[in-house]
Structure formats: C-alpha cells, structure tokens
Protein backbone atom coordinates (compact mmCIF):
# COMPACT_ATOMS: atom_id res chain seq x y z
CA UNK A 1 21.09 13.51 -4.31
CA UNK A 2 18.18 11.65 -3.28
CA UNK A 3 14.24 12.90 -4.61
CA UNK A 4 11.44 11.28 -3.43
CA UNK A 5 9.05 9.67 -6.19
CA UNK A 6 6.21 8.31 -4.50
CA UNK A 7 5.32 4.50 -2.84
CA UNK A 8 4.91 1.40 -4.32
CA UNK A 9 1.85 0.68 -4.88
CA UNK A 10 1.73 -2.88 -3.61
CA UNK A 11 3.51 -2.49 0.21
CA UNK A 12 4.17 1.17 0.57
CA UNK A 13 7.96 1.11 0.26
CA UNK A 14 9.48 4.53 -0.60
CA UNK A 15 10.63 4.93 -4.33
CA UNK A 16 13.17 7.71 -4.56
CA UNK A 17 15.62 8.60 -7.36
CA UNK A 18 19.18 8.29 -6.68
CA UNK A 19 21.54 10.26 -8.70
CA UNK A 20 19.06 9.74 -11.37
CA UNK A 21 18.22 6.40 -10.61
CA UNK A 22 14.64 4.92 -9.81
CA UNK A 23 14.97 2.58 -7.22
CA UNK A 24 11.42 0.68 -8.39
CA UNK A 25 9.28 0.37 -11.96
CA UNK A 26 7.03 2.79 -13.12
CA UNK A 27 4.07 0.28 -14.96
CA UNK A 28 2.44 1.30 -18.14
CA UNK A 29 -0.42 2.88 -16.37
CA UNK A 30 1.89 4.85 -14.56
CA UNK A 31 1.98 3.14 -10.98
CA UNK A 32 5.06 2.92 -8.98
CA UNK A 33 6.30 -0.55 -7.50
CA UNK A 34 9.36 -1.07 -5.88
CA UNK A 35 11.77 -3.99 -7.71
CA UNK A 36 10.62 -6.61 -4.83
CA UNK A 37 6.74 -6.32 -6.07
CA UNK A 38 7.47 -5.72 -9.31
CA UNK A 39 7.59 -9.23 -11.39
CA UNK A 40 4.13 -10.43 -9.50
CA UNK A 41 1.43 -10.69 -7.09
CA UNK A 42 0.64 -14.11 -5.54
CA UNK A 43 -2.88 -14.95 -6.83
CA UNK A 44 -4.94 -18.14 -6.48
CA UNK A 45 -7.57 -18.69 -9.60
CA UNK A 46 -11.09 -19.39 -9.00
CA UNK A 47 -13.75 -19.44 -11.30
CA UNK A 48 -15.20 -16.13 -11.68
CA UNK A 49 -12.61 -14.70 -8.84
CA UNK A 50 -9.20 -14.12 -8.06
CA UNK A 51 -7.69 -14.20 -4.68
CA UNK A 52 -4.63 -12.15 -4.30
CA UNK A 53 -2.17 -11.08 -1.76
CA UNK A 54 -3.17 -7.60 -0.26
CA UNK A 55 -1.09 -4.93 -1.80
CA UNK A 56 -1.08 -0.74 -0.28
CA UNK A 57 -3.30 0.05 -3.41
CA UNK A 58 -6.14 -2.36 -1.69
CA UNK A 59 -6.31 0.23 0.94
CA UNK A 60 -9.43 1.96 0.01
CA UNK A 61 -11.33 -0.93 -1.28
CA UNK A 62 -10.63 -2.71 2.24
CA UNK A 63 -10.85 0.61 4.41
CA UNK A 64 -14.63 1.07 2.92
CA UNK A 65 -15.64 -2.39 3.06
CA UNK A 66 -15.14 -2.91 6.55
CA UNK A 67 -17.41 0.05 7.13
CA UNK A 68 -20.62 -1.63 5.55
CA UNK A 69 -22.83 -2.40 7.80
CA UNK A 70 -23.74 -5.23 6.61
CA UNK A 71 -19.86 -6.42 7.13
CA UNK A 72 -19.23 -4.66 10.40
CA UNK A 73 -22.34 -6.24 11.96
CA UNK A 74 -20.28 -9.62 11.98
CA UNK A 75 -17.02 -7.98 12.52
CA UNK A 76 -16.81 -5.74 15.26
CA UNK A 77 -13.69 -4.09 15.72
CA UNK A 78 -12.55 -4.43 11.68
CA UNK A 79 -14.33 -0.77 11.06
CA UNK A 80 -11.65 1.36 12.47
CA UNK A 81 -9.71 4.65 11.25
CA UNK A 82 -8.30 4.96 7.76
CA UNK A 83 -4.71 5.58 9.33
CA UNK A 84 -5.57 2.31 11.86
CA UNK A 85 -5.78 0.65 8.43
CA UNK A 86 -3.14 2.06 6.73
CA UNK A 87 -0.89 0.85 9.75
CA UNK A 88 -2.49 -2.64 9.65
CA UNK A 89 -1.84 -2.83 6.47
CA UNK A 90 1.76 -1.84 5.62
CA UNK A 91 3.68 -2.27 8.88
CA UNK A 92 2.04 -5.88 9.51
CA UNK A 93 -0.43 -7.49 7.24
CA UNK A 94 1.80 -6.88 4.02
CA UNK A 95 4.84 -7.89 5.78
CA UNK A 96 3.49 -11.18 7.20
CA UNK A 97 2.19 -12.07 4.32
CA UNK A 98 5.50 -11.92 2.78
CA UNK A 99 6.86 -14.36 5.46
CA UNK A 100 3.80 -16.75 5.09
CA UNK A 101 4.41 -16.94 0.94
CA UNK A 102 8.34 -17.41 2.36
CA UNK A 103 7.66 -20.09 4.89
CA UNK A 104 5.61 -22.00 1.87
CA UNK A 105 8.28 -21.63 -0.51
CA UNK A 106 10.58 -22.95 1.84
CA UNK A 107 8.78 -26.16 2.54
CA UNK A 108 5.67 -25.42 3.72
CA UNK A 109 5.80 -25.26 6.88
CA UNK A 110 3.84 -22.16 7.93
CA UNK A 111 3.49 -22.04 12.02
CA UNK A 112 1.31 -19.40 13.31
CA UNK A 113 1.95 -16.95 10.44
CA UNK A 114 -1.26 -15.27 8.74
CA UNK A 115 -2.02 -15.37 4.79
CA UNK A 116 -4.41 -12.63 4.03
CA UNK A 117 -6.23 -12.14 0.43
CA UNK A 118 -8.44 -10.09 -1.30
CA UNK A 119 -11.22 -11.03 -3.70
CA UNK A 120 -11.09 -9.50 -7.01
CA UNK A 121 -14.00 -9.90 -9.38
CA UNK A 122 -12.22 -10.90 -12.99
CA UNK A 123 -15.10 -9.31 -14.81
CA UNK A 124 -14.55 -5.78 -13.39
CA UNK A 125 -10.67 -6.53 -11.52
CA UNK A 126 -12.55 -4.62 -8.79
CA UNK A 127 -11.84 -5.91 -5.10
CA UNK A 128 -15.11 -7.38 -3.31
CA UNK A 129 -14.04 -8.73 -0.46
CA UNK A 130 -11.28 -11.15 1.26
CA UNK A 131 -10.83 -14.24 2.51
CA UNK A 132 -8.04 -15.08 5.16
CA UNK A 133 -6.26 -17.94 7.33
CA UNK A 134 -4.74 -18.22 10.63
CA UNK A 135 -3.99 -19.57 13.66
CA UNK A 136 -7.02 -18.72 16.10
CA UNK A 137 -6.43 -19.71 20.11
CA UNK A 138 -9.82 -20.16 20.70
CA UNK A 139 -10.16 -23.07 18.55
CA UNK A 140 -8.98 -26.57 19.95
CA UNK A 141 -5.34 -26.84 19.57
CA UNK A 142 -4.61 -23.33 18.07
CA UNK A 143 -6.27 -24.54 15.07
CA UNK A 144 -6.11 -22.68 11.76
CA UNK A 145 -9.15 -20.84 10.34
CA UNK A 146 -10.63 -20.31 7.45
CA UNK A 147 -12.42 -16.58 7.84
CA UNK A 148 -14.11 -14.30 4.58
CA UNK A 149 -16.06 -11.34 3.93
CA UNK A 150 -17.32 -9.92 1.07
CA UNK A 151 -19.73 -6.57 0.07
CA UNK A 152 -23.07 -6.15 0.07
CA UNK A 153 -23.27 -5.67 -3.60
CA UNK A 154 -22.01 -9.64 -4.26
CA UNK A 155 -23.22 -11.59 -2.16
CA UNK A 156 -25.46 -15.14 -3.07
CA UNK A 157 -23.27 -15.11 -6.08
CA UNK A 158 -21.39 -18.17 -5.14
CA UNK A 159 -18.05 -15.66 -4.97
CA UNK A 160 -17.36 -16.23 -1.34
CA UNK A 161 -17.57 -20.07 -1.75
CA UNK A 162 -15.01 -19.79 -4.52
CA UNK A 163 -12.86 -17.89 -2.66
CA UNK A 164 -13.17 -20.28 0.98
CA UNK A 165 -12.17 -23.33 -1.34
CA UNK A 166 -9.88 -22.15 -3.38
CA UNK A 167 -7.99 -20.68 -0.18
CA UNK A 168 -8.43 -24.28 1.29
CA UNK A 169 -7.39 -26.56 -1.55
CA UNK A 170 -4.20 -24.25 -1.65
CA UNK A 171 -3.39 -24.95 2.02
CA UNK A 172 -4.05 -28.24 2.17
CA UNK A 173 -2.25 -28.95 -0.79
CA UNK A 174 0.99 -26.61 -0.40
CA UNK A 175 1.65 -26.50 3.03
CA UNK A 176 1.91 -28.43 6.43
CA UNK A 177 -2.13 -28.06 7.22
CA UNK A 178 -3.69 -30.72 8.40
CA UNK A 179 -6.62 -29.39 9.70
CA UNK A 180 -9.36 -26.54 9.22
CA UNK A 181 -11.64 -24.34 10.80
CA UNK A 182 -14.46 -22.17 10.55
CA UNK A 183 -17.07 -20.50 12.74
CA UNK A 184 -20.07 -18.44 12.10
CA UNK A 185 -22.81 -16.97 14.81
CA UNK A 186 -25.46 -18.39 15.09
CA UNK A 187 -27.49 -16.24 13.32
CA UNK A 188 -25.52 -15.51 10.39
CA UNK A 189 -27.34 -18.00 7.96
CA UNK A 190 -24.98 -16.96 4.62
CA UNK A 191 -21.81 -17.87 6.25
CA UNK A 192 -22.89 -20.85 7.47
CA UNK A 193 -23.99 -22.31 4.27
CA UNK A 194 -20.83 -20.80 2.52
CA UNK A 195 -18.84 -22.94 5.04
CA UNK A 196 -20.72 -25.80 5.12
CA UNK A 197 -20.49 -26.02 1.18
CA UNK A 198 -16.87 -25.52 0.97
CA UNK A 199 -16.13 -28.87 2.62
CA UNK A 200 -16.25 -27.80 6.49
CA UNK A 201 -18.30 -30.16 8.72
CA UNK A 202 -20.25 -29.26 11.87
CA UNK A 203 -18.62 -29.74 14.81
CA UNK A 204 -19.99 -28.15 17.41
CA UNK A 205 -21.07 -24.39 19.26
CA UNK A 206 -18.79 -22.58 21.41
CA UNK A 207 -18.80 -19.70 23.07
CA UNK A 208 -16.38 -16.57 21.11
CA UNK A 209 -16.00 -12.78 22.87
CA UNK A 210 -19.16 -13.45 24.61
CA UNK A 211 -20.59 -14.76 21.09
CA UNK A 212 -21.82 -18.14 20.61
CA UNK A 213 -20.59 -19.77 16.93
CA UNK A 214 -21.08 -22.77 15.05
CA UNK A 215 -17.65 -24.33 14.94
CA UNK A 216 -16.62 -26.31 11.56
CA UNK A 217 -13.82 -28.90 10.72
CA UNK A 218 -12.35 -29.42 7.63
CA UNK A 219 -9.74 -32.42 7.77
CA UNK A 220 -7.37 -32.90 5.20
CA UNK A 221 -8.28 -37.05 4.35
CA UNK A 222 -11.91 -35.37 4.02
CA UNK A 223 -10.56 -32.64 1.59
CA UNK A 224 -8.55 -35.70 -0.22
CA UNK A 225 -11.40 -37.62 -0.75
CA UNK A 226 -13.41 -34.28 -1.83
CA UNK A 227 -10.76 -33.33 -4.66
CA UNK A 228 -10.69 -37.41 -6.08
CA UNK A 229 -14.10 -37.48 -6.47
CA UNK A 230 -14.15 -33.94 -8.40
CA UNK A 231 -11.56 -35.48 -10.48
CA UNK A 232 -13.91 -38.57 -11.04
C-alpha cells in the first residue's frame, strides 16, 4: 500500500510510505526531504552570506521577490504567476541545477547548463536575493554571465558584491570558464558599481530586447592576478 506523505522540501519529489516505509527523511524540525537531498545543499561561503542551490522551500521567498518593484523594474518578465514559478522551479531550474553541480563534479566541464543560487543572510538564514550564471546568446561568443538580484530591504550592504564574487571565484576556479560577463542598463547605477567592483571590466554598450546595457568582461588571467594579490 502506498500513502502519500508530502514533498521534499528541497525539489518537490513525492515522499510516500511504502508498506510502512518512508521513502525520504523527516529533519528535526519536521521537514520532509527525499534521500537524494537529504545529506546536503551545495552552498558557497561568503562573508556575511551564503549562496545556495535553490531548493522547492525557496519558492515563496523567490515568488515575492520578483514582485518588488524595485526588482521587477530591471527584470521584466521574472514577476509572473506563483504556479509559472512553481513550474520554473521544480520541472527545470532544480533539475538543471542538478546537472550543472554533475557536469562540475565530473570534470568541470559545464557547456550551456545554468547554476542558479539564492542569497541567504547568515544572521537571519532568511533568503534575500540570488545570484545566477549562464550562457547568454546575446553576448559575443555565447558568453557566460554573471546576473544577481537582491530585495529592497538589503541593498548598499555590500551583500550582492559578496555574492557576484563568490559565484565567480567558484567558476573560475572549478570549472572550464574562461571568461565572464555582465551587463547592466544604463541607468541602473547599483548594478553597475556591484559589477564593476567584483572584478568585471567595461567593455562596451550594446543594445539588449530593445535595451541598451553596459557590457562587462571578467577574464580568468585578470581574476588570477585578482586572487594573488588578495593572497599578498
């Protein structure tokens, strides 16, 4: 006899009890995660931030960010319908994300696939935004991007800076990434400087969905030489 229990809480997968057995782990706090997301979460450190892999409990915390204003004014199109979301987020962004972490722990080599992150404030293990890479055509050569976001209620706390290097010095230094990018419009002076201090150099504008952007390079001997001099 098969009951259902519930979902996992990281990527949605049905838990059910089989004959009396739980096909997943039910955590201390009582949360259900099937035996694939139970040992861990992929997370990359940063000082007063974590980035981590997006998991079905960030559903909410994603769902209303994207519908601040303040957010939505850059990012047309990321504001849709809870059950858009849900979609997004457990029939493709979970699932490619599993493939990306694969890909890396297979040699790094990474292709077109997407990594995409939330930021989670340590202090308050609340999620405040994300910070994402992949392959975008409209940069020269397919290049790889560097993209963020983060609420209203954090921002010029240095938290999206974190989160843009820390996602960078992981790339560059565990998979096949040579190269960088970033863009911002024109007229959206906090990304800009975010970008511009997490290594990226000015490259030049181009024209985006009608849009014109400043478009940013971030090469790996520059990121090299960035990282020995920290070290110095």
């Amino acid at each position: 006899m098969q009951e259902h229990v519930g979902k996992c809480r990281k990527c949605g997968m049905d838990i059910r009890c089989l004959d009396g057995f739980l096909n997943g782990v039910v955590a201390a706090g009582g949360e259900l995660y099937c035996f694939g997301c139970a040992d861990h979460s992929f997370t990359i450190d940063c000082a007063d931030i974590l980035l981590r892999e997006y998991e079905w409990r960030d559903l909410d915390a994603i769902h209303m960010l994207t519908w601040q204003p303040e957010i939505h004014e850059w990012l047309p199109g990321w504001n849709v319908g809870k059950e858009q979301r849900m979609d997004w987020l457990s029939n493709y962004e979970i699932k490619e994300n599993k493939a990306f972490l694969h890909a890396v722990a297979a040699g790094g080599q990474i292709g077109e696939l997407r990594l995409r992150m939330v930021i989670v404030l340590k202090e308050t293990d609340e999620v405040i935004g994300w910070c994402c890479t992949g392959v975008k055509e409209e940069f020269p050569a397919k290049g790889r991007q560097i993209m963020f976001a983060i609420s209203k209620d954090h921002r010029g706390k240095g938290y999206t800076t974190q989160a843009a290097q820390g996602l960078s010095d992981y790339l560059f230094a565990n998979t096949d990434t040579c190269e960088l990018h970033a863009a911002a419009l024109l007229t959206n002076e906090p990304s800009n400087r975010v970008i511009q201090k997490s290594g990226f150099v000015f490259s030049s504008t181009i024209t985006m969905e009608g849009e014109l952007y400043h478009h940013y390079v971030y090469g790996k001997p520059d990121w090299l030489r960035r990282r020995q001099t920290n070290l110095s």
